[in-house]
C-alpha atoms as a PDB file:
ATOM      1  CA  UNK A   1       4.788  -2.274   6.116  1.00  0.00           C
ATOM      2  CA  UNK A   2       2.254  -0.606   3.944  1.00  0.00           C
ATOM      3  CA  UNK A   3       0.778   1.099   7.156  1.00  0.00           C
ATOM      4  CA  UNK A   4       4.472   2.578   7.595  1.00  0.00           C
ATOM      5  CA  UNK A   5       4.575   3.513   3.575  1.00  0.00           C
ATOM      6  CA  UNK A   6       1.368   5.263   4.332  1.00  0.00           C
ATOM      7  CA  UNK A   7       2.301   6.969   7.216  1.00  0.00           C
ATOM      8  CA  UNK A   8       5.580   8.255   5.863  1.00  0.00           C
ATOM      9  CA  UNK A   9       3.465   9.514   2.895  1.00  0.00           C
ATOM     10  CA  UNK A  10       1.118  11.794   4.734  1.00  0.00           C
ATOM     11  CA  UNK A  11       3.768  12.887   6.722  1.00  0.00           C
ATOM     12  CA  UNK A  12       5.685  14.194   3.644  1.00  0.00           C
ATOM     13  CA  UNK A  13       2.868  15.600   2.294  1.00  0.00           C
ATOM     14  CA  UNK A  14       1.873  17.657   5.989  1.00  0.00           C
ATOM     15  CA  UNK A  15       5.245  19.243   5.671  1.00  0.00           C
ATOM     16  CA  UNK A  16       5.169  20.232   2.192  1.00  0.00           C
ATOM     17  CA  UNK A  17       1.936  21.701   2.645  1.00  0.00           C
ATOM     18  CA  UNK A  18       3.280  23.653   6.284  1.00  0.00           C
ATOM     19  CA  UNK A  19       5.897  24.504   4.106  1.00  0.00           C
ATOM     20  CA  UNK A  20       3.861  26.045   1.425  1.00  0.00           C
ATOM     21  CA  UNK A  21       1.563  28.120   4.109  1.00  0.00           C
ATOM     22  CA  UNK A  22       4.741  29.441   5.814  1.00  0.00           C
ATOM     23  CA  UNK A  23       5.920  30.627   2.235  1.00  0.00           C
ATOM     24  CA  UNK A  24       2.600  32.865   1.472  1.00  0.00           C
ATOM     25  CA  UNK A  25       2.716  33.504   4.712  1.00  0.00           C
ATOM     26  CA  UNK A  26       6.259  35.158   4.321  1.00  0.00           C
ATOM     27  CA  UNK A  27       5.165  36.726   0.750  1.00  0.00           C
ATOM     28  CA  UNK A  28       2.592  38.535   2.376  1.00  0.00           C
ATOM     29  CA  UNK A  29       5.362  40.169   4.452  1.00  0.00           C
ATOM     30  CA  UNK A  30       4.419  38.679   8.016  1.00  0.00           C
ATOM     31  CA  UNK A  31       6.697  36.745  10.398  1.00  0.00           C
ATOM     32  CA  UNK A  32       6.491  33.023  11.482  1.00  0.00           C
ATOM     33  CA  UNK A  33       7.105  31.768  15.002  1.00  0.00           C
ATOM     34  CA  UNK A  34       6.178  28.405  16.454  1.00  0.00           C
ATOM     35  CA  UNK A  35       5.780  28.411  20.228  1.00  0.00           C
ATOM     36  CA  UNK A  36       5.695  24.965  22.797  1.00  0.00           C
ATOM     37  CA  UNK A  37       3.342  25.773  25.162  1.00  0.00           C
ATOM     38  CA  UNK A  38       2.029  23.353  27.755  1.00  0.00           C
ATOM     39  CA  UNK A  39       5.324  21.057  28.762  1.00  0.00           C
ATOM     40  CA  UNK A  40       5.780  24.020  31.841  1.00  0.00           C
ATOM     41  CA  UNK A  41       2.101  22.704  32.833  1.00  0.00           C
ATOM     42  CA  UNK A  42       2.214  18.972  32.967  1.00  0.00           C
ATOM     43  CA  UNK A  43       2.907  17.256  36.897  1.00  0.00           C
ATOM     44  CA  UNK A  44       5.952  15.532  36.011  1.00  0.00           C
ATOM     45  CA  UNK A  45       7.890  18.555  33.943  1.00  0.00           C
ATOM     46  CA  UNK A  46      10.722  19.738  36.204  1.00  0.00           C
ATOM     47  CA  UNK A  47      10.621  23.476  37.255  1.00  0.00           C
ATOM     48  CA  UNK A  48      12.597  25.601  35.100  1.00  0.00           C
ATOM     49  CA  UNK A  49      12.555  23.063  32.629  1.00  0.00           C
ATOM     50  CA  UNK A  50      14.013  24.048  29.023  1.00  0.00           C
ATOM     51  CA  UNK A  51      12.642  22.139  26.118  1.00  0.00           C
ATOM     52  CA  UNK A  52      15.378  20.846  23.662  1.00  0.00           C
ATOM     53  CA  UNK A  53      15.144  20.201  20.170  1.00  0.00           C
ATOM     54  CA  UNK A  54      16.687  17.102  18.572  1.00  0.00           C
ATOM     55  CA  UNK A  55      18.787  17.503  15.553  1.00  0.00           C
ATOM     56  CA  UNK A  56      15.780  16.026  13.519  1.00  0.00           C
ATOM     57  CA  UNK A  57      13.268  18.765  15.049  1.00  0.00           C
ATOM     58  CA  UNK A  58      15.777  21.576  14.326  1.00  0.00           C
ATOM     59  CA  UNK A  59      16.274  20.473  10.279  1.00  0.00           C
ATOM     60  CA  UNK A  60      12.253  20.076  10.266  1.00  0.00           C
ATOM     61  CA  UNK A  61      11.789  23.850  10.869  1.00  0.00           C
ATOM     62  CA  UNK A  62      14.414  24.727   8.961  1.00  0.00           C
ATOM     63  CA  UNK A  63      12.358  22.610   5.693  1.00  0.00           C
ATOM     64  CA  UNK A  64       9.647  25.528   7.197  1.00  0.00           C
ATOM     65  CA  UNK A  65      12.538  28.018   6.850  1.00  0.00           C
ATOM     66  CA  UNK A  66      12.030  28.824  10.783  1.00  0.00           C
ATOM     67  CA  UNK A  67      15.379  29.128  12.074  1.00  0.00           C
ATOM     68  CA  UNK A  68      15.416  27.216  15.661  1.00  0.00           C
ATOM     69  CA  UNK A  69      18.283  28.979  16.787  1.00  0.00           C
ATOM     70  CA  UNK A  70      16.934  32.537  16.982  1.00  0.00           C
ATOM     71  CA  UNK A  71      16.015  34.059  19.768  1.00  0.00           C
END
């Protein structure tokens, strides 16, 4: 259990500090984008594959204020 508590912890604190980086990097008037690469590449990924985010993934960007939904 404290391995969990631990875990959960430095996840927390990752996305508060990805969270903080994508804010100064918005301040300083640039753009943020996150791109998959590499799922096209691996043996057992079906051609023409799409990758689709879980509810969970799409609220995590948004907590990076990346919308998911934009093309």
């Amino acid at each position: 259990m404290e391995k969990l508590l631990k875990a959960v912890e430095c996840s927390l604190a990752a996305s508060q500090a990805a969270r903080e980086t994508v804010e100064e990097i918005l301040k300083r008037g640039a753009d943020t984008a996150i791109f998959f690469a590499g799922a096209a590449d691996h043996p057992k990924t079906p051609q023409g594959a799409e990758i689709q985010l879980t509810p969970q993934d799409r609220e995590f960007l948004r907590t990076l204020s990346i919308r998911p939904d934009s093309p």
